[in-house]
Protein backbone atom coordinates (compact mmCIF):
# COMPACT_ATOMS: atom_id res chain seq x y z
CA UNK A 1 0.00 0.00 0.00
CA UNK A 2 1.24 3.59 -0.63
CA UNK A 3 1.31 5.62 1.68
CA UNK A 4 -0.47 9.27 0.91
CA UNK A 5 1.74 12.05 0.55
CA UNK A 6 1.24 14.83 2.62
CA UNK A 7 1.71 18.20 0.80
CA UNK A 8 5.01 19.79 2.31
CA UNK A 9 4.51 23.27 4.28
CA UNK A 10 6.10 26.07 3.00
CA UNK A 11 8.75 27.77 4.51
CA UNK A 12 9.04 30.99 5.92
CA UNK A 13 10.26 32.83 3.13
CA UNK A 14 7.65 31.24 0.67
CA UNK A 15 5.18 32.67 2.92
CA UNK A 16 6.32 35.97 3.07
CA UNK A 17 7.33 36.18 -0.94
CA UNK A 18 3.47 34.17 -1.45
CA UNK A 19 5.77 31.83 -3.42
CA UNK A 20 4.53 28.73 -1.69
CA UNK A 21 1.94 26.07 -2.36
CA UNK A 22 -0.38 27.30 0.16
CA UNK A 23 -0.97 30.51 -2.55
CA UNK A 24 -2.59 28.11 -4.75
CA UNK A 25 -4.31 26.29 -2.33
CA UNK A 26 -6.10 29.03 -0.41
CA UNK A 27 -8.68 30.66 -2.77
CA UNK A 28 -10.15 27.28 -2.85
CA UNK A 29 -11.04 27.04 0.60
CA UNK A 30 -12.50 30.83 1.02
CA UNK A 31 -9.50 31.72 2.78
CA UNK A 32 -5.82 33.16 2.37
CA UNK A 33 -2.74 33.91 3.79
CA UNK A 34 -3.50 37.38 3.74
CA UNK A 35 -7.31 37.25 5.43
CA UNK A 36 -5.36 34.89 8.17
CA UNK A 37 -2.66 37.59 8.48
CA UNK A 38 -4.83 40.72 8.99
CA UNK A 39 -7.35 39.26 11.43
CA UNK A 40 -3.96 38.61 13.32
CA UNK A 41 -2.83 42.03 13.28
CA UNK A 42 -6.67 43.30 14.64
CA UNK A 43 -6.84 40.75 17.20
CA UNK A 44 -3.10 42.14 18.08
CA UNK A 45 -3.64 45.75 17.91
CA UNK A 46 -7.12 45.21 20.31
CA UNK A 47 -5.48 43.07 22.91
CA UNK A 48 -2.05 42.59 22.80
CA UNK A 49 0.32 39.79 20.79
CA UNK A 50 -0.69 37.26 23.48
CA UNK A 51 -3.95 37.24 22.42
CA UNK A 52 -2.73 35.69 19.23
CA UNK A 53 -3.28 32.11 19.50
CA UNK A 54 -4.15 29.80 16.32
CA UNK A 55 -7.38 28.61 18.67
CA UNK A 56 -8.32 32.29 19.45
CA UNK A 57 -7.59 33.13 15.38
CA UNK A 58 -9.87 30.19 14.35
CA UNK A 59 -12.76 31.64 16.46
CA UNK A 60 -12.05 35.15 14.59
CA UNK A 61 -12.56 33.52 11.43
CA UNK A 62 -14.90 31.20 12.05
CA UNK A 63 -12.25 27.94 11.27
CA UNK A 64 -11.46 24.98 12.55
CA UNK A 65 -7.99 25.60 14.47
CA UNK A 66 -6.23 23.03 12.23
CA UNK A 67 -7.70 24.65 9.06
CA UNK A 68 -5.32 27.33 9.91
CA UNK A 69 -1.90 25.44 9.80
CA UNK A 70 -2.86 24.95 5.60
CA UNK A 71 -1.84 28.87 5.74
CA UNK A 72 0.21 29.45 8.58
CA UNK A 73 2.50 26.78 10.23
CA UNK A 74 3.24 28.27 13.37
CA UNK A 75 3.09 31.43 15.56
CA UNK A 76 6.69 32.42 14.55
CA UNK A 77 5.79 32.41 11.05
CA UNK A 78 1.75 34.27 11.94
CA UNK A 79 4.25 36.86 13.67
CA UNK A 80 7.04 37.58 10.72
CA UNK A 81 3.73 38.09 8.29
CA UNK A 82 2.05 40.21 10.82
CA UNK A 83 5.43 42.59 11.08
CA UNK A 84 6.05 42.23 7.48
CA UNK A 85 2.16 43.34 6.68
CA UNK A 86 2.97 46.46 8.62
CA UNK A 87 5.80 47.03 7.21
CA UNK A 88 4.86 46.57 3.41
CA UNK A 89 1.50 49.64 4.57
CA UNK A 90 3.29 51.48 6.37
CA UNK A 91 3.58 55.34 6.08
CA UNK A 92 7.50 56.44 4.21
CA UNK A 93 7.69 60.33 4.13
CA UNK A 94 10.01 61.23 1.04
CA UNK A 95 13.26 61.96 2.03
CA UNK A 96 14.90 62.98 -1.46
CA UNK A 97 17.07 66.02 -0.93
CA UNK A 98 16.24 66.67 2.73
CA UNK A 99 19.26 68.04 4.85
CA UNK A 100 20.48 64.55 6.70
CA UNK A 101 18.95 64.89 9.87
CA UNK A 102 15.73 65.58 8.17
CA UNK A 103 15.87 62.61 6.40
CA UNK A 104 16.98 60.49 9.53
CA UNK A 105 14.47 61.83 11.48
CA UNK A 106 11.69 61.21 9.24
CA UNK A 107 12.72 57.79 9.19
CA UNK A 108 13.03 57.26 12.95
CA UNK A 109 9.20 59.59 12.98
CA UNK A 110 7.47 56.67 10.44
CA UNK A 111 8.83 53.95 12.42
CA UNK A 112 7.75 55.25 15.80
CA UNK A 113 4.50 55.96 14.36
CA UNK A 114 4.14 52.57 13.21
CA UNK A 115 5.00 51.63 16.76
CA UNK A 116 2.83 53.94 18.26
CA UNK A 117 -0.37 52.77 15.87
CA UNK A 118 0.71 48.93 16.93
CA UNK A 119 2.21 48.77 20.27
CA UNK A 120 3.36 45.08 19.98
CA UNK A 121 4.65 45.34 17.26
CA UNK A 122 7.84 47.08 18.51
CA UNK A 123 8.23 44.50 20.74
CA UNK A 124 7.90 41.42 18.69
CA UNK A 125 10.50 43.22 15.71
CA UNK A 126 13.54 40.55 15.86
CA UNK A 127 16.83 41.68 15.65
CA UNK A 128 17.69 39.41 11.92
CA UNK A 129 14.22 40.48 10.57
CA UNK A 130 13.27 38.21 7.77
CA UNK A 131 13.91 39.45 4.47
CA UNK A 132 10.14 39.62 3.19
CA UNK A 133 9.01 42.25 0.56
CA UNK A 134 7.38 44.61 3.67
CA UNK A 135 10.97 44.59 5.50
CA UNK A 136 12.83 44.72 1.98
CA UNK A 137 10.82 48.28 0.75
CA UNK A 138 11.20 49.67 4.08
CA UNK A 139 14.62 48.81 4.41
CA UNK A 140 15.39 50.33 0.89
CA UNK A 141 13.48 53.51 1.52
CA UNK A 142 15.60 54.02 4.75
CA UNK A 143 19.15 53.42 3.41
CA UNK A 144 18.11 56.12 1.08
CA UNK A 145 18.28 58.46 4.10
CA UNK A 146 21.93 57.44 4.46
CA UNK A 147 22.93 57.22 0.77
CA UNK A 148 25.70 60.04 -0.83
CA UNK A 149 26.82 60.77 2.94
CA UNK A 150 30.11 59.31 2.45
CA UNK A 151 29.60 56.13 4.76
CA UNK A 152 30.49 52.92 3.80
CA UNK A 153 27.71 50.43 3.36
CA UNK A 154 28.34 48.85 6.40
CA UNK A 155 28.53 51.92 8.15
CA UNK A 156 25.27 52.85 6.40
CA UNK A 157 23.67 49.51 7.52
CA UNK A 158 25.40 50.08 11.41
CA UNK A 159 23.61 54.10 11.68
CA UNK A 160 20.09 52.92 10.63
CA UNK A 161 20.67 49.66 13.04
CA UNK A 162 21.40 52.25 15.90
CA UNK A 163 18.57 54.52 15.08
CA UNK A 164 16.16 52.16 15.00
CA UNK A 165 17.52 50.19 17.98
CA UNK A 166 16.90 53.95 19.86
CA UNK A 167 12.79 54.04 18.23
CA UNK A 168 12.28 50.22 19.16
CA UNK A 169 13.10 51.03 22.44
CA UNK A 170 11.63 54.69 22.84
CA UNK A 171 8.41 52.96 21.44
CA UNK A 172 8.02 50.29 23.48
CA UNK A 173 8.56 52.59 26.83
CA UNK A 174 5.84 54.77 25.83
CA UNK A 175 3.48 51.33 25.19
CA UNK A 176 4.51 50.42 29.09
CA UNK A 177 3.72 54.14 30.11
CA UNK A 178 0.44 53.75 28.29
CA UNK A 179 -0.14 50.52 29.96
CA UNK A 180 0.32 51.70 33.72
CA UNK A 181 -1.77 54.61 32.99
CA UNK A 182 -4.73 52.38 31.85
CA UNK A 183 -4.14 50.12 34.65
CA UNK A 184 -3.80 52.34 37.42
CA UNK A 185 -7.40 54.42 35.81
CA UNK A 186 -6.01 57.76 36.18
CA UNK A 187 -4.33 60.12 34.05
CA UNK A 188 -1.01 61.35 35.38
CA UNK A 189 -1.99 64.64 36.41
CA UNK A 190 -5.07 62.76 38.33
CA UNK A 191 -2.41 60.22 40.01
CA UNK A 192 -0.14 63.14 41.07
CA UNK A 193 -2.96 65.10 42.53
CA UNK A 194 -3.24 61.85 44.24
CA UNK A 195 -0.19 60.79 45.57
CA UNK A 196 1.33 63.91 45.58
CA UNK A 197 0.44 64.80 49.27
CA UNK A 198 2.10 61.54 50.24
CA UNK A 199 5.14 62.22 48.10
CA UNK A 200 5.58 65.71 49.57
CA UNK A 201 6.45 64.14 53.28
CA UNK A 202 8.56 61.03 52.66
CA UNK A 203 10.64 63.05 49.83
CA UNK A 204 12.94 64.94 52.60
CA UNK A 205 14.42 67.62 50.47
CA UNK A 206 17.21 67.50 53.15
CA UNK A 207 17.84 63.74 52.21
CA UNK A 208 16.97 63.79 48.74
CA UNK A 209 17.79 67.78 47.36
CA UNK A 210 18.48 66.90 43.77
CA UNK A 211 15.87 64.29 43.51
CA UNK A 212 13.68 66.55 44.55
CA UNK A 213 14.43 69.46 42.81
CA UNK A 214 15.24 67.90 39.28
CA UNK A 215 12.13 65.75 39.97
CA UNK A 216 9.78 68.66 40.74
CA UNK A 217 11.07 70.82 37.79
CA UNK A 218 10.72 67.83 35.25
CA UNK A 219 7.48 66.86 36.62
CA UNK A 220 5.77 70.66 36.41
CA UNK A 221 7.35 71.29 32.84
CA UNK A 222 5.65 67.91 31.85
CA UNK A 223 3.17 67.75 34.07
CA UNK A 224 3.69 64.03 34.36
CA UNK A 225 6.48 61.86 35.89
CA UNK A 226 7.30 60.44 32.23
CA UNK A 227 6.26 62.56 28.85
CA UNK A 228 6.97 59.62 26.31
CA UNK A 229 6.31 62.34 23.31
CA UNK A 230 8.82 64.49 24.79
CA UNK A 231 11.52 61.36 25.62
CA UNK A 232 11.60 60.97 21.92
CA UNK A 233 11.71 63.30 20.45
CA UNK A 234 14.96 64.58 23.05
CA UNK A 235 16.40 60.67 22.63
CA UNK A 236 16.08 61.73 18.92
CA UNK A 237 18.10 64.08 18.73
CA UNK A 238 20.49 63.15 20.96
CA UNK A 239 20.69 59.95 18.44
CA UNK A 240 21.48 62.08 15.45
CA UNK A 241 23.79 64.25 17.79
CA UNK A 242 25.70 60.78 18.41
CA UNK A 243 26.03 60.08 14.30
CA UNK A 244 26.81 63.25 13.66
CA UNK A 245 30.81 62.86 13.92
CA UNK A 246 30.16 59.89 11.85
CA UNK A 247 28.01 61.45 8.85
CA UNK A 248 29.87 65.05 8.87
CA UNK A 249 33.72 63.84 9.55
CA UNK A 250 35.96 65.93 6.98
């Protein structure tokens, strides 16, 4: 007796490139890569990555959980798509003939925006990104920020690494600050009206006099203990402050 031959998932890349079998395959049963992939990214941007689960994703779509592993093999694969999705729609201001900063900054603006729109996804961004057709346009359109600056292109590659690293991290921050502030119920200006009382007599300004005066003066000019807007945009241009000897060395 033969056995029945079990069509072969596709690999990562042949997902990402719709280069696979499953391309073929999916119009057939009412469903496709894509459909799976965005109902991921809604169930994502409403309640977190977690949420993503191929049983959870079924119910979305009204599927079977195993119908879902014909398009998708695994959550590491549903999450590349998801990040490549985003990437492929994302916003790209033009940055042809800007002043370098200008360009930079744009670029660092888009991507924190993107971050911003979908808080997990700055989270879930690998360090090796796979090479998919969303990642490959924005990657192009951001090297075009660095290109005719006199770098090398590994130096090229090594800037945009840093200044993303810097948005990645900037982003995600202000996702945690958004977090505690949803948690706790209260704006910040409500929780310092709050606590503040408290604050005022364990802070001993004899104890604690720079804490207490650099806190006080940050915290009135923000009017919040944290101002994630105002964190990146400084961290920003501190970043391009810290390429500067790089991109503008004789």
């Amino acid at each position: 007796m033969t056995a029945a031959t079990e069509t072969p998932k596709p690999n990562l890349l042949e997902l990402l490139w719709r280069a696979g079998p499953e391309a073929s395959r999916g119009p057939r049963k009412g469903l496709t890569v894509d459909a799976v992939v965005a109902a991921a990214v809604d169930l994502a941007d409403r309640e977190g990555l977690e949420a993503v689960t191929v049983r959870r994703l079924a119910q979305e779509l009204g599927r079977a959980p195993m119908t879902l592993y014909t398009y998708v093999p695994g959550k590491t694969e549903l999450v590349a798509l998801m990040l490549d999705s985003l990437f492929a729609a994302m916003d790209r201001t033009p940055v042809d003939g800007l002043p370098w900063r200008e360009r930079l900054a744009a670029v660092a603006r888009d991507a924190y925006a993107l971050y911003r729109d979908h808080p997990w996804a700055a989270a879930a961004s690998p360090s090796r990104p796979p090479l998919g057709p969303g990642q490959c346009a924005k990657y192009e359109h951001e090297l075009r920020a660095l290109e005719g600056l006199g770098l090398g292109d590994v130096e090229m590659d090594d800037a945009l690494a840093h200044l993303l690293g810097f948005v990645r991290i900037a982003a995600q921050d202000a996702a945690q600050a958004d977090a505690e502030r949803a948690a706790s119920a209260m704006s910040d200006h409500e929780w310092w009206e709050a606590n503040g009382p408290l604050l005022a007599k364990v802070l001993d300004p004899a104890v604690f006099p720079t804490a207490v005066r650099v806190g006080q003066a940050a915290g009135e000019a923000h009017d919040a203990a944290y101002d994630a807007e105002h964190a990146f945009r400084f961290g920003l241009d501190r970043t391009l402050d810290g390429l500067a000897p790089l991109i503008e060395r004789p």
